[in-house]
C-alpha atoms as a PDB file:
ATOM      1  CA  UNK A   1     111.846 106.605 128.625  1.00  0.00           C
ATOM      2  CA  UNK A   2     109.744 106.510 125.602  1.00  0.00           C
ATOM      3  CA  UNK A   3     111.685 104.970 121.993  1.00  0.00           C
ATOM      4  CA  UNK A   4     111.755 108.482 120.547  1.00  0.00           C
ATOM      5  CA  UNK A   5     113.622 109.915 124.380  1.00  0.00           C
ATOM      6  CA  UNK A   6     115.811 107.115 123.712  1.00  0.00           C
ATOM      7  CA  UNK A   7     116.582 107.275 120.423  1.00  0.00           C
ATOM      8  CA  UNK A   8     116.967 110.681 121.017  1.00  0.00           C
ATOM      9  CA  UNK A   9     119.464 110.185 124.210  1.00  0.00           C
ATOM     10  CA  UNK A  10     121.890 108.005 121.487  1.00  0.00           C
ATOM     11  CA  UNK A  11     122.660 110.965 118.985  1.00  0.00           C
ATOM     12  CA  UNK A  12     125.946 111.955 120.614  1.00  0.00           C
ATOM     13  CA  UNK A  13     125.924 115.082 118.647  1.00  0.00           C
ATOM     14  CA  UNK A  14     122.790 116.250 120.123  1.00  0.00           C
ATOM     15  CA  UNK A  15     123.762 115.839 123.782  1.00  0.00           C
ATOM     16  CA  UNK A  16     124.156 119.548 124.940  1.00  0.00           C
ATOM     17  CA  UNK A  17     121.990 120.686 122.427  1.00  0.00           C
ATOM     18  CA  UNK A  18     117.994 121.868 122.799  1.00  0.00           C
ATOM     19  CA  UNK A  19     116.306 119.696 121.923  1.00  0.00           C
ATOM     20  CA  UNK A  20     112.685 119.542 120.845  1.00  0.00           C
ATOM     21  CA  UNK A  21     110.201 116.722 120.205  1.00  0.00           C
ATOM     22  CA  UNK A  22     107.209 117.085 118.533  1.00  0.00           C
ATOM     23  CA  UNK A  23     104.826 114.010 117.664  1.00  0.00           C
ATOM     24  CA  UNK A  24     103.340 114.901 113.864  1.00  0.00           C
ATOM     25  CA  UNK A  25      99.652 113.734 112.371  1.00  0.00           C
ATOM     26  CA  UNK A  26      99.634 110.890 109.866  1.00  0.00           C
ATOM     27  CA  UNK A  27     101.381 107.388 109.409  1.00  0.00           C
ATOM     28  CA  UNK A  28      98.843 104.068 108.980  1.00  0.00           C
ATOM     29  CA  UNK A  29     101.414 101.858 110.809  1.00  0.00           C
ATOM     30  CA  UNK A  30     104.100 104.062 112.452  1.00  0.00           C
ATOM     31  CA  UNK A  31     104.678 107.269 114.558  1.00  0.00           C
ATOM     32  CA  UNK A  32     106.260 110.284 113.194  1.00  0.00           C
ATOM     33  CA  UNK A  33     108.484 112.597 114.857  1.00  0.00           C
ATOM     34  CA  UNK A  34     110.084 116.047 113.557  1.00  0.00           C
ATOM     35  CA  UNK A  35     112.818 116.794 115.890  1.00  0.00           C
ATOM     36  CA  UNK A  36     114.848 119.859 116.871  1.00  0.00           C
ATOM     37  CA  UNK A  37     118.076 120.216 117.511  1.00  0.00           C
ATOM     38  CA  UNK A  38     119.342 124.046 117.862  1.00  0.00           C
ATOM     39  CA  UNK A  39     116.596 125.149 115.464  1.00  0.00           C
ATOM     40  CA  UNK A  40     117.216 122.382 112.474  1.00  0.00           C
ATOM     41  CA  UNK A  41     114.843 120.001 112.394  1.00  0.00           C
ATOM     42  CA  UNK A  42     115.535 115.998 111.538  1.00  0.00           C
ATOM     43  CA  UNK A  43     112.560 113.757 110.924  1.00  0.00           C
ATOM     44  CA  UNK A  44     112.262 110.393 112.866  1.00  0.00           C
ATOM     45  CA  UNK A  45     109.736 107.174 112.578  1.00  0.00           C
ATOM     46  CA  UNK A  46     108.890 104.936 115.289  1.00  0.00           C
ATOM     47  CA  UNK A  47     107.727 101.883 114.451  1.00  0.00           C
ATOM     48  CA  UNK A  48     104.379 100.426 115.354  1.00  0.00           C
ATOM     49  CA  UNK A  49     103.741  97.449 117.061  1.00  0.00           C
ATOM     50  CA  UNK A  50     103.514  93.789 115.540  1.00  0.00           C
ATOM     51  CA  UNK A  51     104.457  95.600 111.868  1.00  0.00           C
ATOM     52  CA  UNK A  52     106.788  92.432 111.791  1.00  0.00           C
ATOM     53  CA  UNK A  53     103.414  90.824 110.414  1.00  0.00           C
ATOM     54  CA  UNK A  54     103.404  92.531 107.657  1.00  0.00           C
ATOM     55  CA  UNK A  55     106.567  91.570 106.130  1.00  0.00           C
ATOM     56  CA  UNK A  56     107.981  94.147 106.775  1.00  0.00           C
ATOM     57  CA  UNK A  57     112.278  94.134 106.483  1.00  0.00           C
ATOM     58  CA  UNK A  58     113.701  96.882 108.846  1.00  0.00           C
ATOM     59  CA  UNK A  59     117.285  96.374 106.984  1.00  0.00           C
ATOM     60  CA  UNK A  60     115.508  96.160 103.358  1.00  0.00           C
ATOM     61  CA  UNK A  61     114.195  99.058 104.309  1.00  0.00           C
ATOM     62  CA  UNK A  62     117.155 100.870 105.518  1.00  0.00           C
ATOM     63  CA  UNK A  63     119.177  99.724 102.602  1.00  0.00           C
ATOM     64  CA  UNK A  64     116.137 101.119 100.212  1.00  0.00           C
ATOM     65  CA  UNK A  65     116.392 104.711 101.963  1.00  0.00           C
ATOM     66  CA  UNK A  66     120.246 105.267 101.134  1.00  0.00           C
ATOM     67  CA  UNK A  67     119.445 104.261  97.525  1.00  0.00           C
ATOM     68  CA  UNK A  68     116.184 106.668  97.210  1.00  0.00           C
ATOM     69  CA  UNK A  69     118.560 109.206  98.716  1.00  0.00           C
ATOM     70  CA  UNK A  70     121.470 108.457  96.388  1.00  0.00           C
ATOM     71  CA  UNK A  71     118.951 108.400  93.372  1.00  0.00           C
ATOM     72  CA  UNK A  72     117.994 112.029  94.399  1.00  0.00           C
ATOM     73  CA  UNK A  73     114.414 111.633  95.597  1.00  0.00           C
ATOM     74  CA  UNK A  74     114.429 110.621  98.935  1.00  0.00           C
ATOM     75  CA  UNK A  75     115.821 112.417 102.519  1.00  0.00           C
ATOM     76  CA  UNK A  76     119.158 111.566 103.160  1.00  0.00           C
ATOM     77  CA  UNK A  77     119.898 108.915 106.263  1.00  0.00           C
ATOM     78  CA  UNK A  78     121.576 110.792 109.027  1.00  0.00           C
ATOM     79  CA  UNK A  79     121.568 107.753 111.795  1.00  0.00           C
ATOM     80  CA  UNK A  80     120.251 104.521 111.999  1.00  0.00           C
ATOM     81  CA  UNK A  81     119.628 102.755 115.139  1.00  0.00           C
ATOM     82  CA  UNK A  82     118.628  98.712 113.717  1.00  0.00           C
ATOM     83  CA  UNK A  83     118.164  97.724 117.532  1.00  0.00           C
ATOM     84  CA  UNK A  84     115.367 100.375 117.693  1.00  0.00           C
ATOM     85  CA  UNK A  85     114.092  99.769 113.401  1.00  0.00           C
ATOM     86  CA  UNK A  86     114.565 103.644 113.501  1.00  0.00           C
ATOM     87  CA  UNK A  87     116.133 106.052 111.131  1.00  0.00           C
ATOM     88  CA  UNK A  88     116.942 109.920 111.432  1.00  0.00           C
ATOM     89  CA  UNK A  89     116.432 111.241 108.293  1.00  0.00           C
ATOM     90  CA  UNK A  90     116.960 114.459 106.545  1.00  0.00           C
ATOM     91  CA  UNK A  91     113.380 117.210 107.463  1.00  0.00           C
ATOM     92  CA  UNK A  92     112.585 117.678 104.049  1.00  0.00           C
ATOM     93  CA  UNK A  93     110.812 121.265 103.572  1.00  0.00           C
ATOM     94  CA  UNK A  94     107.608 120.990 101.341  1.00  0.00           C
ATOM     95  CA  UNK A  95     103.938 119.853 102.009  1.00  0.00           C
ATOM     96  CA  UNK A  96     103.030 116.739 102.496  1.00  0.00           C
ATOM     97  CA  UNK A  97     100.912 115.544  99.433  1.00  0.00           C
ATOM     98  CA  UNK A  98      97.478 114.230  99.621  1.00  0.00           C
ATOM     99  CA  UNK A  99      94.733 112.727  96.604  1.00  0.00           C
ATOM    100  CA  UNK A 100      93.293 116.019  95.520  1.00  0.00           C
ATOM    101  CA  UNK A 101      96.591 118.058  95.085  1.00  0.00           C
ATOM    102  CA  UNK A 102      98.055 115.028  93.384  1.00  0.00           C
ATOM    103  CA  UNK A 103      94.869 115.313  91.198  1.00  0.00           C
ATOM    104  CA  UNK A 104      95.801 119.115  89.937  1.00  0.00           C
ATOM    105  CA  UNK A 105      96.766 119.364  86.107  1.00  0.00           C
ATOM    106  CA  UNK A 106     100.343 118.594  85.265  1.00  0.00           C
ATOM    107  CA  UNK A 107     100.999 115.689  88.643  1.00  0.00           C
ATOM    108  CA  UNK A 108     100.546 112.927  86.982  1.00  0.00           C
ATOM    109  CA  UNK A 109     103.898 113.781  84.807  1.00  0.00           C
ATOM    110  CA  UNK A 110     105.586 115.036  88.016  1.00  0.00           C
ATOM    111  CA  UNK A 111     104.585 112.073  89.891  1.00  0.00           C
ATOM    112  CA  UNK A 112     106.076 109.812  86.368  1.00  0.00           C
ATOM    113  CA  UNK A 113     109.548 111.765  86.910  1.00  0.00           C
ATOM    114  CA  UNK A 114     110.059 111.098  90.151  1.00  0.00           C
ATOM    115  CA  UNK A 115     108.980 107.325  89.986  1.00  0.00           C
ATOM    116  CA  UNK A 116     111.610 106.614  87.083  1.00  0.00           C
ATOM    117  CA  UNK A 117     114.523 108.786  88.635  1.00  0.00           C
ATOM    118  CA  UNK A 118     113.822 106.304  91.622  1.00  0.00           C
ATOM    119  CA  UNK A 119     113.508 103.001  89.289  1.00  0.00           C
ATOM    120  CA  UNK A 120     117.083 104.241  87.752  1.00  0.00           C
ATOM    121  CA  UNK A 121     118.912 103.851  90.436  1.00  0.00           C
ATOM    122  CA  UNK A 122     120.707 100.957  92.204  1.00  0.00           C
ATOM    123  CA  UNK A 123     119.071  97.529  92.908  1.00  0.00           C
ATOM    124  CA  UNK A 124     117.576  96.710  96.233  1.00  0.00           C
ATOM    125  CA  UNK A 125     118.749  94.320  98.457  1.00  0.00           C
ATOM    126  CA  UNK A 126     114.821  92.184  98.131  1.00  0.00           C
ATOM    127  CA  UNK A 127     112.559  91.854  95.773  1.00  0.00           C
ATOM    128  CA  UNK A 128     108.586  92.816  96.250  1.00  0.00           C
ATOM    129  CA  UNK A 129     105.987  90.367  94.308  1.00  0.00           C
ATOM    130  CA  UNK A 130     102.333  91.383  95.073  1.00  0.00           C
ATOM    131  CA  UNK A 131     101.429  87.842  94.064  1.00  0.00           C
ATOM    132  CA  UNK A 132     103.622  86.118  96.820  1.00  0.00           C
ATOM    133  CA  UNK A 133     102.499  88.643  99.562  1.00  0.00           C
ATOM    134  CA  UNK A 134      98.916  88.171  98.718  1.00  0.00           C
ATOM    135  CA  UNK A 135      99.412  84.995  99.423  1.00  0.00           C
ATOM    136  CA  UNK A 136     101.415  85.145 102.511  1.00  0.00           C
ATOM    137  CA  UNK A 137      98.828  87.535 103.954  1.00  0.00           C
ATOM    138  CA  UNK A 138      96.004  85.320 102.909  1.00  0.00           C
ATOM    139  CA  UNK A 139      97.941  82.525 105.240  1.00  0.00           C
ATOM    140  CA  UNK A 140      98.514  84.957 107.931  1.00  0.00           C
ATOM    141  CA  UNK A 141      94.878  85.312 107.619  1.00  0.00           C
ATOM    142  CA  UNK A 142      94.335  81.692 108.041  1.00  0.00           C
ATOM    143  CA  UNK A 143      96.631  81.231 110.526  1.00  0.00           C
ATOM    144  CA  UNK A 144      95.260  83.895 113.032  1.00  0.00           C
ATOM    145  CA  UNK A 145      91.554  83.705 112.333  1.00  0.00           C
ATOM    146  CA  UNK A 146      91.635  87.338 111.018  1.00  0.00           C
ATOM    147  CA  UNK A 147      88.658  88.365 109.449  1.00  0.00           C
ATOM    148  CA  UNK A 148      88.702  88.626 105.193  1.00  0.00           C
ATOM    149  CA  UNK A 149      86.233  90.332 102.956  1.00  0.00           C
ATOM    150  CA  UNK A 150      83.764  87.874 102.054  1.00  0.00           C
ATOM    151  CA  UNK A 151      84.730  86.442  98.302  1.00  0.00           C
ATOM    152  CA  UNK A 152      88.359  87.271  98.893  1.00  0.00           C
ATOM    153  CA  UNK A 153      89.389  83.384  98.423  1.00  0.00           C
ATOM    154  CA  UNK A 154      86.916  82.155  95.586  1.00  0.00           C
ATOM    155  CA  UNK A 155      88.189  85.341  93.483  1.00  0.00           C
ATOM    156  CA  UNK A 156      91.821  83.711  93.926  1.00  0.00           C
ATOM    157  CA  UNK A 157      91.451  81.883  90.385  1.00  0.00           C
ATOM    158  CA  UNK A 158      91.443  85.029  89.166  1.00  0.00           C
ATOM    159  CA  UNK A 159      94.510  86.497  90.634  1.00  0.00           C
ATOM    160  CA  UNK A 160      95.983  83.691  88.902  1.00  0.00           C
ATOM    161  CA  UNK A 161      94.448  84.748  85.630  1.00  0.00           C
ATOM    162  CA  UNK A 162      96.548  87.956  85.873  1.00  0.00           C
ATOM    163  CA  UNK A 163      99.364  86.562  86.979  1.00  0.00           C
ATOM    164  CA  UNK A 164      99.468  84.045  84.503  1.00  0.00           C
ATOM    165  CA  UNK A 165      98.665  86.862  81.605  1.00  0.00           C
ATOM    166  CA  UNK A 166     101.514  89.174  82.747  1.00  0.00           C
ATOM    167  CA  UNK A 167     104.095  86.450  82.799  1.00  0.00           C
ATOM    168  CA  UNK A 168     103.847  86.154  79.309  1.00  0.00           C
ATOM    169  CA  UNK A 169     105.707  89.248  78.604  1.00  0.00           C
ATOM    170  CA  UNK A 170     107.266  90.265  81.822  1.00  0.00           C
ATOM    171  CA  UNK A 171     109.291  93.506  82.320  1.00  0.00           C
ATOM    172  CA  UNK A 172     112.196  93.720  84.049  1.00  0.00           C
ATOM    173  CA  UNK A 173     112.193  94.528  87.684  1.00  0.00           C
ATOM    174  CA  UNK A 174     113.554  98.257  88.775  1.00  0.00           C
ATOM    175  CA  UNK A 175     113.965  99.453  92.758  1.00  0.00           C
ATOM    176  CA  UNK A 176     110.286 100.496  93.346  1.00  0.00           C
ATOM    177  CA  UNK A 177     108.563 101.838  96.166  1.00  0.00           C
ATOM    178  CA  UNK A 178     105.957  99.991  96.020  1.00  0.00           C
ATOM    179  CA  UNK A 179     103.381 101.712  98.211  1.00  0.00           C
ATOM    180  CA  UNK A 180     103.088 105.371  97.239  1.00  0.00           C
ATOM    181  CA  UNK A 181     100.058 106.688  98.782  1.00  0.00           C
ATOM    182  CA  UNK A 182      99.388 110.420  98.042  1.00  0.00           C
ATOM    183  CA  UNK A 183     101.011 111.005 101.887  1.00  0.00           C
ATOM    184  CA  UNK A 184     104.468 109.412 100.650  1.00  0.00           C
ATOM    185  CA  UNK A 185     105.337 112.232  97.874  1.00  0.00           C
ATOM    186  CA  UNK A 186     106.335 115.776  99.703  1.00  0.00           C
ATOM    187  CA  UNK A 187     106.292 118.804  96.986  1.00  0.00           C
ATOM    188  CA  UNK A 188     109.471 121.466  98.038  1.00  0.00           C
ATOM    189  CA  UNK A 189     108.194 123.353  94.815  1.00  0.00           C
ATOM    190  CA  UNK A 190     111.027 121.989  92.612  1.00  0.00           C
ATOM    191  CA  UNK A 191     110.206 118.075  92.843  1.00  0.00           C
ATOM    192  CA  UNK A 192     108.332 115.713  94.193  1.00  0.00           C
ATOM    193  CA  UNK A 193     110.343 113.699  96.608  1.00  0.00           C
ATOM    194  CA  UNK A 194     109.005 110.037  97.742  1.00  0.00           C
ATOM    195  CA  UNK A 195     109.538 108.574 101.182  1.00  0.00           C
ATOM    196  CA  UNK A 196     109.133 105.983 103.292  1.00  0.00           C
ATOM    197  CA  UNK A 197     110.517 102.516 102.339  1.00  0.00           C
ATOM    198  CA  UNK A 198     109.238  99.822 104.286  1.00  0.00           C
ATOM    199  CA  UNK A 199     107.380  97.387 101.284  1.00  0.00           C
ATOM    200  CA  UNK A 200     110.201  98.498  98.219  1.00  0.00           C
ATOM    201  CA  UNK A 201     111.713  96.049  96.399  1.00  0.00           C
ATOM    202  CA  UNK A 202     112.577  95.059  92.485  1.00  0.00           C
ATOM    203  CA  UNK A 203     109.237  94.604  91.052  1.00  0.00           C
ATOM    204  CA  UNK A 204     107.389  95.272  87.652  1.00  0.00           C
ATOM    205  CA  UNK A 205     107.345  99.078  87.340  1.00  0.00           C
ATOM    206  CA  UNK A 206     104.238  98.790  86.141  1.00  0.00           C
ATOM    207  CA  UNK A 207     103.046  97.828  89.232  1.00  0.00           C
ATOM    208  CA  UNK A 208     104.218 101.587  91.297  1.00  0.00           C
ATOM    209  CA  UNK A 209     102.580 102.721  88.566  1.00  0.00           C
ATOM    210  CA  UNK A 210      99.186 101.527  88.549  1.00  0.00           C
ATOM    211  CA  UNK A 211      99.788 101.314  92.499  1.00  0.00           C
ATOM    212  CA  UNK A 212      99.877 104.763  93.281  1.00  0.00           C
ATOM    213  CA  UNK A 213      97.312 105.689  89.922  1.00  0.00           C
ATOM    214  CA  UNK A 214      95.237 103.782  92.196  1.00  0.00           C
ATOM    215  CA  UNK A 215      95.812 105.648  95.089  1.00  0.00           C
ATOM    216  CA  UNK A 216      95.114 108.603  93.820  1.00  0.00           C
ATOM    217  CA  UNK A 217      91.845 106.971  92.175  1.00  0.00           C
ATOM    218  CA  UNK A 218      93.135 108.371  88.540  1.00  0.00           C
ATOM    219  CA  UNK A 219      91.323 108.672  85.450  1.00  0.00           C
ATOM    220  CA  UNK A 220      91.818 106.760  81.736  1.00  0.00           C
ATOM    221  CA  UNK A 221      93.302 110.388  80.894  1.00  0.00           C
ATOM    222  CA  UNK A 222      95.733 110.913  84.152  1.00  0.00           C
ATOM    223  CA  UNK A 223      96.772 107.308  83.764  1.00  0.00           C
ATOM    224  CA  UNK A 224      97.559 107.781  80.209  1.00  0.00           C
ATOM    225  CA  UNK A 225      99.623 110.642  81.285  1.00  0.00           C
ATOM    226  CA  UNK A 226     101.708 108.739  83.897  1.00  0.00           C
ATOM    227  CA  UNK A 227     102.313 105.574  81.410  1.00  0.00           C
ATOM    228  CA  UNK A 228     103.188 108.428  78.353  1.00  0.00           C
ATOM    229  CA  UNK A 229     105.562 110.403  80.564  1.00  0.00           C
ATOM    230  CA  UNK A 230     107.538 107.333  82.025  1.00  0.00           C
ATOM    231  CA  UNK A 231     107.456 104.965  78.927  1.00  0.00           C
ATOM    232  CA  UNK A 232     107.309 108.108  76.113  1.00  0.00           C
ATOM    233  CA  UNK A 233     103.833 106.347  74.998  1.00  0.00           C
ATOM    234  CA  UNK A 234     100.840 105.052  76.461  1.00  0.00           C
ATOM    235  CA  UNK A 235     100.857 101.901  74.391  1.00  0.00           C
ATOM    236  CA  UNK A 236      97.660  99.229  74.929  1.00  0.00           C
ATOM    237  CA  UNK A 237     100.051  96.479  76.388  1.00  0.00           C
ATOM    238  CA  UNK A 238     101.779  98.675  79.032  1.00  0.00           C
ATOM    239  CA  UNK A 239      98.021 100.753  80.179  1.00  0.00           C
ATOM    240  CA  UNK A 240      96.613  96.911  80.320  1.00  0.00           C
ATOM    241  CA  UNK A 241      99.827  95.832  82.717  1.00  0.00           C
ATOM    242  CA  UNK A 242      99.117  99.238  84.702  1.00  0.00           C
ATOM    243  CA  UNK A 243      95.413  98.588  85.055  1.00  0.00           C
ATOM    244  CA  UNK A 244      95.990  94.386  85.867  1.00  0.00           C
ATOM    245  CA  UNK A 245      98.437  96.078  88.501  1.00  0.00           C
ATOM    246  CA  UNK A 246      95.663  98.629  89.565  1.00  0.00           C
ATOM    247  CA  UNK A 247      93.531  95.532  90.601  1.00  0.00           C
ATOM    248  CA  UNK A 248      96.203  93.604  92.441  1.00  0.00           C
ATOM    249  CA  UNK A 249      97.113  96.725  94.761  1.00  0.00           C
ATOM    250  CA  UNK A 250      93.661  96.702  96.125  1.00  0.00           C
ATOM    251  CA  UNK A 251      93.648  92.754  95.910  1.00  0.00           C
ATOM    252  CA  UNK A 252      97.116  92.680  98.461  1.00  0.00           C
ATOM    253  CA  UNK A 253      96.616  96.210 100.223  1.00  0.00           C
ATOM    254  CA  UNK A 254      93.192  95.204 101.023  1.00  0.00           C
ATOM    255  CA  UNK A 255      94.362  92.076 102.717  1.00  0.00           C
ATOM    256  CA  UNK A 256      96.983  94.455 104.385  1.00  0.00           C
ATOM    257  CA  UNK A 257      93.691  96.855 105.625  1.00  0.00           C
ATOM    258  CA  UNK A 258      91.898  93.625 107.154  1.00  0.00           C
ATOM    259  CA  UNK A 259      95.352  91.983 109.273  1.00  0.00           C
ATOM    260  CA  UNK A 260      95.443  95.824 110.239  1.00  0.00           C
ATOM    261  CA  UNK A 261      91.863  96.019 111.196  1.00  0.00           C
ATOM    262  CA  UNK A 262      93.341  93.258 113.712  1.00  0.00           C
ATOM    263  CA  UNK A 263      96.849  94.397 115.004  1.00  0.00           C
ATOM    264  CA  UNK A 264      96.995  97.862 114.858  1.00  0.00           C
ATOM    265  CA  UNK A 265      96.531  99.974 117.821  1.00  0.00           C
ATOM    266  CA  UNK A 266      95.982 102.908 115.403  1.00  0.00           C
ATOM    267  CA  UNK A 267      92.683 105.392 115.318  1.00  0.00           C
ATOM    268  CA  UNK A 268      91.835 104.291 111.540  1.00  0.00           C
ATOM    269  CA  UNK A 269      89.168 102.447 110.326  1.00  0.00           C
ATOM    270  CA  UNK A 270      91.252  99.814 108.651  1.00  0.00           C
ATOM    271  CA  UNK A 271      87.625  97.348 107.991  1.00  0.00           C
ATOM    272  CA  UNK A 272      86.366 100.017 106.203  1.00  0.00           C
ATOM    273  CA  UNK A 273      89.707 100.293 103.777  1.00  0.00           C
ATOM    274  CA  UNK A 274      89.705  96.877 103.427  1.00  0.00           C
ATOM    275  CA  UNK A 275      86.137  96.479 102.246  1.00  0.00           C
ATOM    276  CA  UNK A 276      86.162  99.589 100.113  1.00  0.00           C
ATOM    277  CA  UNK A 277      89.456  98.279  98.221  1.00  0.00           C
ATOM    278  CA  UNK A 278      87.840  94.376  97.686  1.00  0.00           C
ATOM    279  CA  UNK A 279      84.694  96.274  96.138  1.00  0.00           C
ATOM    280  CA  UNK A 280      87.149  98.089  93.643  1.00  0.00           C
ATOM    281  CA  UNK A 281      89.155  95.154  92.971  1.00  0.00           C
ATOM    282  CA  UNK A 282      85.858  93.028  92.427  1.00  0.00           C
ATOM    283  CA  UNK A 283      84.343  95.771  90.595  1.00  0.00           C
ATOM    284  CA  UNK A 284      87.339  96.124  87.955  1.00  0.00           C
ATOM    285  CA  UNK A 285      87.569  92.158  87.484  1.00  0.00           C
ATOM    286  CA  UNK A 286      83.813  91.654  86.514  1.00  0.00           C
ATOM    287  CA  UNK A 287      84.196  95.081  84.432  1.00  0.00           C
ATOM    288  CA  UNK A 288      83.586  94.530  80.333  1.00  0.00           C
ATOM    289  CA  UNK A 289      87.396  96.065  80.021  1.00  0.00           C
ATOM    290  CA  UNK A 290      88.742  93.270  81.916  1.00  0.00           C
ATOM    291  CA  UNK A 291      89.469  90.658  79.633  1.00  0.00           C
ATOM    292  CA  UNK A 292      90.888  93.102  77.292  1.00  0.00           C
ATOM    293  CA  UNK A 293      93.462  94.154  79.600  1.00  0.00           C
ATOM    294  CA  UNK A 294      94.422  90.060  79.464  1.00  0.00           C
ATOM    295  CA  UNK A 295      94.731  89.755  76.010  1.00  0.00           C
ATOM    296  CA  UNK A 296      96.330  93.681  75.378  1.00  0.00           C
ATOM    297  CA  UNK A 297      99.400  92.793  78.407  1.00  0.00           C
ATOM    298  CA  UNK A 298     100.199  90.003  76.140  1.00  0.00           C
ATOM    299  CA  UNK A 299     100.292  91.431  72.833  1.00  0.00           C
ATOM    300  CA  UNK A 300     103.525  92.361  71.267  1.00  0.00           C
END
């Protein structure tokens, strides 16, 4: 039997019932399932192969879920199976987001709400630093002869530049996502709701922020709009952390795009990801705005 007939086959409340499987489109490093059991549906994730790799915690992860779901914004946890890494979660009913609806007028305060009713609640068992994992990708790199964008390693001084700059005033960490791609936030007409939890952590806020403003590929104005509604002002030193952060997602998710381009067994063109987020990253760094940002995130 296949994981999902398995995982299935364990639900002991499901055992005379009908059952339906059906495999659903999407997912960069997992399979998704919606499942039917006597007409009500229950979503479940299979994870892909060597995701391990990525540093990815399976029990992070599941602790992260509970607390979206306690915090009001993500499915509730029906079942977990750890010796499978699989979850059966609550089918939420709304559409599946994607960059140009989370582009419309009036989303980039939706998306703000959602973010800090997450960030509000309880602490998560690790914390995420998209300094460390750049680095621990860069070794996995190393370590397994995976192809890198060329310039990746001499712009490293520079990583360290922003680091260095956003230590000086540091926020404190919040539970955060951490990787909310326009697929992660499902609209049931009332609220966004945010799933899947495999890179959150307590990080900078600022950084699911500018992460998913990047995402989305947002402009001065939407970004303005996301910092006003989950600050209550777009202040210079907190649009200069959000824009520093802008630059490290494609720094560290671009490295994620290339170890991809090498493991997964998935129909994407992961190369092509990772090149087009070192060009942004490259492009912002050498930009005239870029030193500003520096000085602004540590201004008082």
């Amino acid at each position: 039997m296949s994981v999902i007939e398995e995982v299935v086959e364990k639900v002991e409340e499901w055992k005379d019932g009908d059952v339906q499987i059906q495999h659903l489109s999407g997912g960069l490093t997992n399979t998704n399932y919606k499942v039917t059991v006597n007409g009500k549906p229950f979503f479940i994730r299979v994870p892909g192969e060597g995701t391990e790799l990525l540093a990815i915690d399976r029990n992070n992860e599941y602790h992260s879920a509970k607390a979206a779901a306690q915090a009001g914004v993500g499915p509730k946890v029906l079942y977990h199976f750890p010796e499978y890494n699989v979850m059966i979660l609550e089918f939420l009913n709304g559409v599946t987001m994607s960059r140009d609806s989370l582009n419309a007028p009036g989303m980039p305060k939706r998306m703000a709400d959602s973010i800090k009713r997450l960030h509000a609640g309880e602490r998560l068992l690790l914390d995420f630093n998209m300094f460390r994992l750049t680095e621990y990708y860069l070794r996995l790199c190393k370590e397994r002869s995976i192809k890198i964008p060329d310039g990746y390693l001499e712009r490293m001084q520079t990583v360290t530049q922003i680091e260095k700059a956003m230590s000086v005033k540091p926020l404190a960490t919040v539970p955060c996502n951490n990787d909310l791609l326009a697929e992660n936030y499902i609209d049931d007409g009332k609220q966004l709701w945010l799933i899947d939890y495999e890179y959150s952590g307590n990080n900078d806020p600022t950084f699911e922020l500018g992460n998913t403003c990047q995402e989305m590929q947002f402009n001065d104005q939407q970004i303005m709009e996301v910092c006003e509604a989950y600050f209550g002002e777009a202040s210079a030193d907190k649009i200069a952390r959000m824009k520093l952060n802008m630059v490290m997602s494609d720094v560290g998710w671009g490295l994620w795009a290339a170890i991809q381009a090498n493991i997964s067994t998935i129909d994407f063109d992961f190369w092509g990801w990772a090149i087009e987020r070192w060009g942004r990253a490259m492009e912002k760094m050498d930009s005239a705005e870029f030193p500003l940002w520096l000085k602004d995130v540590q201004a008082s």
